[in-house]
C-alpha atoms as a PDB file:
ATOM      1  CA  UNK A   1     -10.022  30.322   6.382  1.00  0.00           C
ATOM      2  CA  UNK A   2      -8.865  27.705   4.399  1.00  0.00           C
ATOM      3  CA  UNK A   3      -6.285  25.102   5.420  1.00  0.00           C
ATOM      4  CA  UNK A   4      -4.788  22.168   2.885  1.00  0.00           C
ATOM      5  CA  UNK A   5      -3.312  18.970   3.710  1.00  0.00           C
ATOM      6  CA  UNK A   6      -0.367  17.842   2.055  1.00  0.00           C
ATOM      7  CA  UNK A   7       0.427  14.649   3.663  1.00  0.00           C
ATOM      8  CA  UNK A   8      -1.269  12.892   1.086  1.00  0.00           C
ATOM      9  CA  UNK A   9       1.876  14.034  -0.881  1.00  0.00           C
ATOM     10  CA  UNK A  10       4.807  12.619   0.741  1.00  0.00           C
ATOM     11  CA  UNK A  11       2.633   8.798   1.489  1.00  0.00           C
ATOM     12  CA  UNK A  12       3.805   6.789  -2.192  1.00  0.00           C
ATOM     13  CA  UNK A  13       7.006   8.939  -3.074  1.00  0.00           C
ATOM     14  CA  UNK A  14      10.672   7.580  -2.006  1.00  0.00           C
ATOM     15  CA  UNK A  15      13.745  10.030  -2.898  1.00  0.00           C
ATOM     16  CA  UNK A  16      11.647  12.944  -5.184  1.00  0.00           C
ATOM     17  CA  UNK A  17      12.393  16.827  -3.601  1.00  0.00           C
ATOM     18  CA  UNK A  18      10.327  18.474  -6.186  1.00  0.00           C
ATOM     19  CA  UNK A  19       6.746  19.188  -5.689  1.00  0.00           C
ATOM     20  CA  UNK A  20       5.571  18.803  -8.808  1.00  0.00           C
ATOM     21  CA  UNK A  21       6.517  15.168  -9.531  1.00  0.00           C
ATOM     22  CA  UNK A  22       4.430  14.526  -5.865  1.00  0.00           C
ATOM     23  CA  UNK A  23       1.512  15.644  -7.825  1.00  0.00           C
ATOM     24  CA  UNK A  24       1.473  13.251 -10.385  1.00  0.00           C
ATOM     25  CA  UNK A  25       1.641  10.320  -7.670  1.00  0.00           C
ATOM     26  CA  UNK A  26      -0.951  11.753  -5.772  1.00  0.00           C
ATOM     27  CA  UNK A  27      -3.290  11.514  -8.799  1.00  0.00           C
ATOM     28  CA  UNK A  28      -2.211   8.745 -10.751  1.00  0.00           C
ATOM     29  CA  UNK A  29      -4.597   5.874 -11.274  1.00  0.00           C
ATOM     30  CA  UNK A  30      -2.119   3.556  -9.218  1.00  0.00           C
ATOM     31  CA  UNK A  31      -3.578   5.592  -6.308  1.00  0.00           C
ATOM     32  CA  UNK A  32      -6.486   3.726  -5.591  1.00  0.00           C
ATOM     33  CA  UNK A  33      -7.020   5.255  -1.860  1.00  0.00           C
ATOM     34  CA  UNK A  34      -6.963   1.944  -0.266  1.00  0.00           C
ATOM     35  CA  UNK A  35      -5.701   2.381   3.690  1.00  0.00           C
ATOM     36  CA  UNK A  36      -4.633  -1.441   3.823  1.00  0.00           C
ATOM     37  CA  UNK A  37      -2.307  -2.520   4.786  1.00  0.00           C
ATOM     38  CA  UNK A  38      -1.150   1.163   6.866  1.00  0.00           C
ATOM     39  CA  UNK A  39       2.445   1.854   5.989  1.00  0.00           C
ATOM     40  CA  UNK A  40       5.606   4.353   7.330  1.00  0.00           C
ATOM     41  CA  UNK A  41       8.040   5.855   4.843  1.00  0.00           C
ATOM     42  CA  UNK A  42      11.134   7.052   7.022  1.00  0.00           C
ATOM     43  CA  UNK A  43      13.984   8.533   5.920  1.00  0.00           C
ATOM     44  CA  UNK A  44      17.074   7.537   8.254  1.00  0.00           C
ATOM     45  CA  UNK A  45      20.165   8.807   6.960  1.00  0.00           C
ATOM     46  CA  UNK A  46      20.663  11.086   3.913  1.00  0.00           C
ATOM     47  CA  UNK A  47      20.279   8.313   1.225  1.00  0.00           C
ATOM     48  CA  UNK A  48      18.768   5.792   3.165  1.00  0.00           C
ATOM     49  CA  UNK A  49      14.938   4.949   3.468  1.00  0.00           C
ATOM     50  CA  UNK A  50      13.017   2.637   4.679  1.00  0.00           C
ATOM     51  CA  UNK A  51       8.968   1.575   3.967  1.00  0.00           C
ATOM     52  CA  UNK A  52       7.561  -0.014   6.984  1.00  0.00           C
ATOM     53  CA  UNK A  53       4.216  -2.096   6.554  1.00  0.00           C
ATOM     54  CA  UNK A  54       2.029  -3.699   9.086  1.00  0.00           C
ATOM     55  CA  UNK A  55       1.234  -7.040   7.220  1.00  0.00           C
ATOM     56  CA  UNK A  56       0.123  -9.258  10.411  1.00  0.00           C
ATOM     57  CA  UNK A  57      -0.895 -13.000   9.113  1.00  0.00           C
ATOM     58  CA  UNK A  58       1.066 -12.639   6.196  1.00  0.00           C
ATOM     59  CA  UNK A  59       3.970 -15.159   5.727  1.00  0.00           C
ATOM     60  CA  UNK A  60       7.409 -14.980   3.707  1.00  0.00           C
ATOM     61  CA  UNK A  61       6.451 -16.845   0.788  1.00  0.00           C
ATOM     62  CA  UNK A  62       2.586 -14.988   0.383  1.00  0.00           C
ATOM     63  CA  UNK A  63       4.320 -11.539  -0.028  1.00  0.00           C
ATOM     64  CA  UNK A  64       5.947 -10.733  -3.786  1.00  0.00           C
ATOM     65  CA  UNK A  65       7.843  -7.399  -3.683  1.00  0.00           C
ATOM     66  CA  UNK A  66       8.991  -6.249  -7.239  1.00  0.00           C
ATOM     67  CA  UNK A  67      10.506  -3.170  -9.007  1.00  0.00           C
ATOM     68  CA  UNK A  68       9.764  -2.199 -12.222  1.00  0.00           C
ATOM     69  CA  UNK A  69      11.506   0.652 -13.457  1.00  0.00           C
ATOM     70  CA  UNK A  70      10.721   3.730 -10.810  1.00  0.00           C
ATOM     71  CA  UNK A  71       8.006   1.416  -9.782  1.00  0.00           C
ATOM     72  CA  UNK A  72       8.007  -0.343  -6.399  1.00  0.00           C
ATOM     73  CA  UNK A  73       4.822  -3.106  -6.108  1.00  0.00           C
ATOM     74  CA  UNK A  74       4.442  -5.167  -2.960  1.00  0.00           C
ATOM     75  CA  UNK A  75       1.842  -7.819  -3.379  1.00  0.00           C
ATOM     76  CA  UNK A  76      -0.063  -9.774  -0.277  1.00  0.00           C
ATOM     77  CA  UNK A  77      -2.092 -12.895  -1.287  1.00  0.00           C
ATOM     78  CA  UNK A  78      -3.452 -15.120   1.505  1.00  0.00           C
ATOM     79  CA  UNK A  79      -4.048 -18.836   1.361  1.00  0.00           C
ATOM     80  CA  UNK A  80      -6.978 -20.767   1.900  1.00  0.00           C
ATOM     81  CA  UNK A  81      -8.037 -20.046   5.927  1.00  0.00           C
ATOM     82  CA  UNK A  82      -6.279 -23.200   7.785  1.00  0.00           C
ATOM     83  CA  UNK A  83      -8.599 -23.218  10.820  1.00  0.00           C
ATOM     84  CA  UNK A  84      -9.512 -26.785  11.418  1.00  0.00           C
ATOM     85  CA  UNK A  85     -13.865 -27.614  10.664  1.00  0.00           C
ATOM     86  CA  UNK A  86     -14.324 -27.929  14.262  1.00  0.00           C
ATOM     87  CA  UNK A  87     -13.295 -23.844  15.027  1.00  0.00           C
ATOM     88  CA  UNK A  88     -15.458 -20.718  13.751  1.00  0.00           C
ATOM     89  CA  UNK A  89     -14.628 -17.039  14.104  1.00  0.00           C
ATOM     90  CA  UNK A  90     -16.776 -15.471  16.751  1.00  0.00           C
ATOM     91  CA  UNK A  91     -14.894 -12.072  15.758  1.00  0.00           C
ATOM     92  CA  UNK A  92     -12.759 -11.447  13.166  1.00  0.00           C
ATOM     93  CA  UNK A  93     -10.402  -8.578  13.845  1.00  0.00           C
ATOM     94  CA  UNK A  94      -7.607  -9.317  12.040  1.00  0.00           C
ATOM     95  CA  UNK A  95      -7.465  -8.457   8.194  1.00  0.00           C
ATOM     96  CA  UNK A  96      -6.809 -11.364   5.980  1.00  0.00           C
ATOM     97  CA  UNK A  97      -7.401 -10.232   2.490  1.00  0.00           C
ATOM     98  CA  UNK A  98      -4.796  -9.524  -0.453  1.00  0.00           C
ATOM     99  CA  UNK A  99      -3.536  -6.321  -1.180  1.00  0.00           C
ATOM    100  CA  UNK A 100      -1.453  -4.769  -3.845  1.00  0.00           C
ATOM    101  CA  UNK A 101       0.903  -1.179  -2.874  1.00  0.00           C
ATOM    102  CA  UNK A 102       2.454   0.748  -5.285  1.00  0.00           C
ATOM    103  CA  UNK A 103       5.024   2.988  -4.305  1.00  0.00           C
ATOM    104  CA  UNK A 104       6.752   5.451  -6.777  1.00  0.00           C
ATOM    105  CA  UNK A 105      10.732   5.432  -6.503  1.00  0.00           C
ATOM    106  CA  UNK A 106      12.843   8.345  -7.764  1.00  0.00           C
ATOM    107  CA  UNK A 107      15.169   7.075 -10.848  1.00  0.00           C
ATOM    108  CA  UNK A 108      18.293   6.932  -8.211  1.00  0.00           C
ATOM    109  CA  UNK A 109      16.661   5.273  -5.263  1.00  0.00           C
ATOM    110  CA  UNK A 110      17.573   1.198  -5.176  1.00  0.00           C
ATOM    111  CA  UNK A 111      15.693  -1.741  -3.188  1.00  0.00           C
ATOM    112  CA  UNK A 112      18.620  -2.932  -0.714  1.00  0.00           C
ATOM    113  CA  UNK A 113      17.018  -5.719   1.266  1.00  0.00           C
ATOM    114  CA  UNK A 114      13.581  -6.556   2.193  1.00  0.00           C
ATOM    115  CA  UNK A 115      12.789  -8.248   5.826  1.00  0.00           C
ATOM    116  CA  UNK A 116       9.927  -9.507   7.418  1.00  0.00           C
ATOM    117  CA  UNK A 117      10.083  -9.639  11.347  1.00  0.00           C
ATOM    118  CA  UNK A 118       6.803  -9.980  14.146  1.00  0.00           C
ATOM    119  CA  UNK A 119       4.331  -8.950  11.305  1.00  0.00           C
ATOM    120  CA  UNK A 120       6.291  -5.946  10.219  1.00  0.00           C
ATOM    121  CA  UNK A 121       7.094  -5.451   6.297  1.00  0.00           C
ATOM    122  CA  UNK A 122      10.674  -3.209   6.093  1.00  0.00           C
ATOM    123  CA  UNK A 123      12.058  -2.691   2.703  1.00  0.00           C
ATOM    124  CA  UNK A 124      15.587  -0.825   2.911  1.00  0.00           C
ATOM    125  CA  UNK A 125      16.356   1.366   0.193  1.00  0.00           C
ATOM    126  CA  UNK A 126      19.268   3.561  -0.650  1.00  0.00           C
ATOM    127  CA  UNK A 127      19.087   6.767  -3.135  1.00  0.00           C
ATOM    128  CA  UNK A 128      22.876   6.088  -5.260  1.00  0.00           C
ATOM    129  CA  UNK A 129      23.892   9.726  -6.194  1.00  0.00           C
ATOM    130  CA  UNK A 130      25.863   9.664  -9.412  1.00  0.00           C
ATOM    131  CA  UNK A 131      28.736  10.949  -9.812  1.00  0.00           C
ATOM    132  CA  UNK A 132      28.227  13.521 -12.782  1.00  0.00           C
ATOM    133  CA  UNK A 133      25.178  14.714 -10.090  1.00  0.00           C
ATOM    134  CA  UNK A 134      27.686  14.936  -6.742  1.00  0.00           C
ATOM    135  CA  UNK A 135      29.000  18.238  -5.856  1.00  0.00           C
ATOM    136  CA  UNK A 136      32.471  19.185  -6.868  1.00  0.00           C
ATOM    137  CA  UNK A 137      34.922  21.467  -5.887  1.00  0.00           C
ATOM    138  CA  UNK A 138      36.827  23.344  -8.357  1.00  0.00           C
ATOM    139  CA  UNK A 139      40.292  24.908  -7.672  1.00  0.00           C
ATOM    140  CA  UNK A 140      40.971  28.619  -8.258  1.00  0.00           C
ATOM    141  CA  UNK A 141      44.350  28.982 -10.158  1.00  0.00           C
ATOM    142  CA  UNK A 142      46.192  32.545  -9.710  1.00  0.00           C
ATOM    143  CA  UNK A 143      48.523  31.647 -12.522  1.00  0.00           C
ATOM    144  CA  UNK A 144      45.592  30.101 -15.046  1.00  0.00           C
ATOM    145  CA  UNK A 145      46.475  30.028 -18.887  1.00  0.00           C
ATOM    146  CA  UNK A 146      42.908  30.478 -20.076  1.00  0.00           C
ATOM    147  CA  UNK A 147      42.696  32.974 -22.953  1.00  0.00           C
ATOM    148  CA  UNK A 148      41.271  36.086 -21.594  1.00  0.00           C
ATOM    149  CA  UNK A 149      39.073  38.359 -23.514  1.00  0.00           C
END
């Protein structure tokens, strides 16, 4: 028996609901496997999402989040290692080293507000329905003047 995971589908794709557009994502160049830094995409409300990434080290002003078009980048570059000449690493557990995310946006899904807090990444975004896509309802007339066949 055969089994297939799709997670890797739903990991770089905010706001898409068809399947074939995950495809492309999945195995686009952009995609370059790369684990770091680990990352959440949760969807809160109807229109509302939020990506979550663990980027412990990393300060305010050495992250660079940008949008281009459907395309969401978030850049990490560290600085030069400030421990003093005296101090060296006996273990290193903590990953210092740049990294560059791409995440894939749907044409209606908008960055709201980006926020770093205790090491944690969260970008806020919102999915803006237009109107000419919202649902309507249409009144039925009895007494309609439409030409009938």
């Amino acid at each position: 028996m055969t089994t297939f995971d799709l997670s890797p589908l739903w990991r770089s794709s905010v706001g898409f609901d068809e399947f074939d557009r995950l495809f492309d994502t999945v195995f686009s160049t952009n995609n370059k496997g790369s684990s770091y830094p680990p990352y959440n995409i949760v969807k809160h409300d109807k229109n509302i999402y939020q990506i979550t990434m663990a980027v412990a080290g990393f300060g305010d002003d050495q992250i660079d989040i940008s949008q281009e078009g459907n395309l969401l980048t978030v850049k990490g570059e560290m600085g030069d290692d400030k421990t003093d000449n005296k101090s060296e690493y006996l273990y290193r557990g903590i990953a210092n080293r740049n990294f560059e995310r791409k995440f894939e946006l749907a044409d209606t899904v908008k960055v709201i507000e980006a926020d770093l807090k205790n090491g944690l990444l969260s970008i806020n975004l919102e999915r803006e329905i237009p109107e000419h896509q919202k649902p309507r309802r249409i009144k039925v007339n009895t007494n309609s003047k439409l030409l009938s066949a």
